[in-house]
Protein backbone atom coordinates (compact mmCIF):
# COMPACT_ATOMS: atom_id res chain seq x y z
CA UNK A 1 110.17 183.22 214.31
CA UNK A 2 110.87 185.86 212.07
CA UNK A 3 110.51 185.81 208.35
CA UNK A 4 110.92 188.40 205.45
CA UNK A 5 108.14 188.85 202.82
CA UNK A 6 109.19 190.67 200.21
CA UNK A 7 105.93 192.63 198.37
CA UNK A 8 105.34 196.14 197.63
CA UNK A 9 101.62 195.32 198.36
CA UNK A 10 100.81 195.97 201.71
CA UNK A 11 97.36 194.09 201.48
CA UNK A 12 99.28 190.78 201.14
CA UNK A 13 101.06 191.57 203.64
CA UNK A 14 98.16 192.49 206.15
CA UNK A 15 96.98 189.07 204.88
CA UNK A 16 100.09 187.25 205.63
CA UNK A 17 100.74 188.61 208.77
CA UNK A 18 96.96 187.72 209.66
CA UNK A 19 97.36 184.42 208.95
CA UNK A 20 101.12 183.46 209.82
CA UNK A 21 100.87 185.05 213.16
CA UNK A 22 98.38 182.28 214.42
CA UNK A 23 101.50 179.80 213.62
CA UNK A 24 103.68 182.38 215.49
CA UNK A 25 105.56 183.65 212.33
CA UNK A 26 106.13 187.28 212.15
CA UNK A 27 106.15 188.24 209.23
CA UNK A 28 108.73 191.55 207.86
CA UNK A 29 107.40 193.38 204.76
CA UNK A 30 110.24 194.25 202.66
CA UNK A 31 109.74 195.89 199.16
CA UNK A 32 112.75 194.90 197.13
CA UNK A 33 113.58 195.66 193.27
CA UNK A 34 113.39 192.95 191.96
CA UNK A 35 112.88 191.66 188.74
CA UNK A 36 110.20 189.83 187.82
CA UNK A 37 109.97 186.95 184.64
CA UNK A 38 107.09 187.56 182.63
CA UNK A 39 105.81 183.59 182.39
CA UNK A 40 102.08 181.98 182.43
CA UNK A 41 103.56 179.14 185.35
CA UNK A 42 103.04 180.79 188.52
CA UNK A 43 105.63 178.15 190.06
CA UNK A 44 108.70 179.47 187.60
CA UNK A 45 107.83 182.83 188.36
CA UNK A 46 107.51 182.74 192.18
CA UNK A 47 111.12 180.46 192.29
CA UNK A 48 112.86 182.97 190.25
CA UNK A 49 111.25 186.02 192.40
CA UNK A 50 112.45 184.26 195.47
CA UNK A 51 116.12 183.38 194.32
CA UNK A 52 116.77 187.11 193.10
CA UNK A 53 115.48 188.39 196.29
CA UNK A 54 117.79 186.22 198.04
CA UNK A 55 120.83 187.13 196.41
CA UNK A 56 119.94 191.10 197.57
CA UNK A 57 118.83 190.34 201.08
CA UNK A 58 120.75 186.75 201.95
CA UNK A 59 118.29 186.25 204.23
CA UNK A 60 115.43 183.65 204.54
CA UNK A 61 112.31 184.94 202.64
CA UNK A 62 109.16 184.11 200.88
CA UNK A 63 107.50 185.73 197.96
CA UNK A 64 104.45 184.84 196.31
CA UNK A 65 102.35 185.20 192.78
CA UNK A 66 98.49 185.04 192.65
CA UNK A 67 96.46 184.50 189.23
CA UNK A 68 93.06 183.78 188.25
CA UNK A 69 92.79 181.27 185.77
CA UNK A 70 89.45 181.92 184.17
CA UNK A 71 87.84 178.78 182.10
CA UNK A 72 85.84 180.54 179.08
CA UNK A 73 90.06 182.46 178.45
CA UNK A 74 91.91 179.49 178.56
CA UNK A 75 92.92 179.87 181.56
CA UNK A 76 93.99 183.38 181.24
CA UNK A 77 94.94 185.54 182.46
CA UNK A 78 96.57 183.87 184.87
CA UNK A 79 98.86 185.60 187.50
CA UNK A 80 98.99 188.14 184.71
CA UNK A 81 95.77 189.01 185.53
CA UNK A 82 97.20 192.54 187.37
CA UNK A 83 97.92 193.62 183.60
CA UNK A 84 94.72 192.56 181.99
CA UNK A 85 93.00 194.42 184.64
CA UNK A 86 94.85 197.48 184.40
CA UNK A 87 94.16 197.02 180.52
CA UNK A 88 90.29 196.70 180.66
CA UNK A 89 89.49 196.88 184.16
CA UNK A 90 87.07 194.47 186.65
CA UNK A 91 83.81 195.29 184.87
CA UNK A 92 85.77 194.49 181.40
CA UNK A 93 86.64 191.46 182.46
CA UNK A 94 83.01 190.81 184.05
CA UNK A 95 81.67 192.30 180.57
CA UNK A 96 83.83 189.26 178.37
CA UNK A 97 82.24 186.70 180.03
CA UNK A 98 78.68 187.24 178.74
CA UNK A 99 77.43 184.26 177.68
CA UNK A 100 80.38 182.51 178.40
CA UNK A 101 80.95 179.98 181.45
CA UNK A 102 82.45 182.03 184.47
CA UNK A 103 84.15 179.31 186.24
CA UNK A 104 87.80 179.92 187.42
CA UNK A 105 90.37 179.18 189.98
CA UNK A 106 92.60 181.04 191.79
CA UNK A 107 96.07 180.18 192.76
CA UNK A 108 98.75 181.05 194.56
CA UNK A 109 102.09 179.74 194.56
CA UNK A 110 103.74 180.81 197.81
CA UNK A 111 108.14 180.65 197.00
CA UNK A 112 110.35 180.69 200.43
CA UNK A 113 113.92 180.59 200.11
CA UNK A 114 115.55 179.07 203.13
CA UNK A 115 119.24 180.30 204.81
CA UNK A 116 121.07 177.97 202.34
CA UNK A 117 119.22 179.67 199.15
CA UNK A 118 116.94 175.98 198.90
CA UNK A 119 113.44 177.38 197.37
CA UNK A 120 110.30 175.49 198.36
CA UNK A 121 107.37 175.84 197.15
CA UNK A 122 103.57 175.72 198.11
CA UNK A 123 100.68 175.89 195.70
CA UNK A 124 97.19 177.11 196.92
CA UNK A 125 94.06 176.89 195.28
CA UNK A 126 90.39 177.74 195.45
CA UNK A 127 88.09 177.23 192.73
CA UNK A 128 85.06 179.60 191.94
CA UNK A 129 83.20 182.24 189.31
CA UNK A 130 83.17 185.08 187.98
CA UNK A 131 79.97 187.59 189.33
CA UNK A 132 77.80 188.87 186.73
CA UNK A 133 78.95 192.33 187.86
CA UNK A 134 81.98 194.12 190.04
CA UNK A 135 80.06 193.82 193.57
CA UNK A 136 81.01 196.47 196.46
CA UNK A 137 83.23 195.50 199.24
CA UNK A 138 86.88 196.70 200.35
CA UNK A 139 88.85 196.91 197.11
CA UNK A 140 91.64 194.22 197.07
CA UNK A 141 92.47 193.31 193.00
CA UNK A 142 89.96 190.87 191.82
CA UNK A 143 87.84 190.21 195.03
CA UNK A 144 84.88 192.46 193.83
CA UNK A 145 84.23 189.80 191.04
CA UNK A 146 85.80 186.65 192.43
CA UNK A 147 83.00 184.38 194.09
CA UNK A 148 84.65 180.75 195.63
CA UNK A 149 82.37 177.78 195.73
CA UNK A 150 79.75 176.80 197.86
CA UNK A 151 79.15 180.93 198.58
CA UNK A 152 77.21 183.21 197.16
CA UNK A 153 79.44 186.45 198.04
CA UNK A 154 82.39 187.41 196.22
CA UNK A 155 85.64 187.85 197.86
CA UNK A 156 85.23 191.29 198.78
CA UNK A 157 81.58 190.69 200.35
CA UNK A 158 82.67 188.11 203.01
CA UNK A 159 85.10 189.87 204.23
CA UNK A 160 88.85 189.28 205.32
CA UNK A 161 88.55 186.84 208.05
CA UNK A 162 86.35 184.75 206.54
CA UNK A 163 88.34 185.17 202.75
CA UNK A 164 91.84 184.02 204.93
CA UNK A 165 90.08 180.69 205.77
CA UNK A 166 89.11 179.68 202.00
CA UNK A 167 91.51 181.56 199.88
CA UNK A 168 94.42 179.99 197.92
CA UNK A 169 96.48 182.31 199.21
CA UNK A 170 95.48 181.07 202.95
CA UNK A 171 95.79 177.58 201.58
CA UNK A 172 99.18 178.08 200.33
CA UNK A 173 100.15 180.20 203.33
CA UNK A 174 98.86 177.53 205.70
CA UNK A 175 100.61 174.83 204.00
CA UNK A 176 103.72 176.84 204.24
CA UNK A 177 103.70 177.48 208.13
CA UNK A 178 103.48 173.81 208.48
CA UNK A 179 106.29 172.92 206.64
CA UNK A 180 108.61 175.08 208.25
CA UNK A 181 106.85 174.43 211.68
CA UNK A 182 108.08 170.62 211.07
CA UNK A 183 111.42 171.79 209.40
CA UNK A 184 112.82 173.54 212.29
């Protein structure tokens, strides 16, 4: 089966493609202008992503948004966090936290709009830290600073195979492959 993922990033897509093959979904990168809501619910956003890209493709898709929700911010910056590290960068962020707790969760809220225009959604999530500093590793957003629990490596360090198994975005991913494994 065949299915269009519409991102500009071609990371997510290496990691979708990674993981969906194993359910046999191919996945189709397609970058699409679309806009995007500016909202702190990763849900709203992703739904809304998904039924514009719809409407310009017509075909079944999926889209998805990624934050980290970092305690000691209230939760921000959430899947604004792309901004807020374009604004003061990995080691800002890592620099904020001083003295402050570093726990935080990522999520990922995976939208797929089906051949009648039905969204469904899937919600991953992995909880984790903040390191004490931006650690070196392939360069992927936040996984240079992101650490899940029960490791002691940050995204980054463990590397891709073993990140796919624990992330929220292979969580939501996973969840998703299921469902439309059972829905067809």
């Amino acid at each position: 089966m065949q299915v269009y993922f519409i991102t500009g990033n071609s990371m997510k897509a290496s990691e979708a493609d990674a993981i969906l093959s194993k359910f046999g979904i191919e996945v189709i990168q397609k970058e699409l202008d679309v806009v995007e809501i500016q909202d702190r619910d990763a849900e709203n956003v992703a739904r809304e992503k998904a039924e514009a890209a719809f409407r310009l493709l017509g075909k079944p898709l999926f889209v998805e948004d990624t934050g980290l929700y970092i305690e000691a911010m209230n939760d921000y910056p959430g899947i604004l966090v792309k901004h807020f590290q374009k604004s003061i960068g990995l080691q800002g962020m890592v620099d904020f936290l001083d003295g402050k707790s570093r726990n935080a969760d990522a999520v990922t809220v995976l939208a797929f709009c089906d051949s009648g225009g039905r969204v469904h959604t899937f919600e991953g999530r992995t909880s984790g830290r903040i390191s004490e500093r931006v650690m070196d590793g392939y360069k992927f957003a936040w996984d240079t600073i992101f650490i899940p629990n029960g490791y002691e490596k940050t995204y980054s360090e463990i590397g891709v195979d073993e990140k796919n198994k624990i992330s929220q975005r292979g969580k939501a991913f996973r969840k998703f492959a299921e469902w439309l494994k059972k829905a067809q």
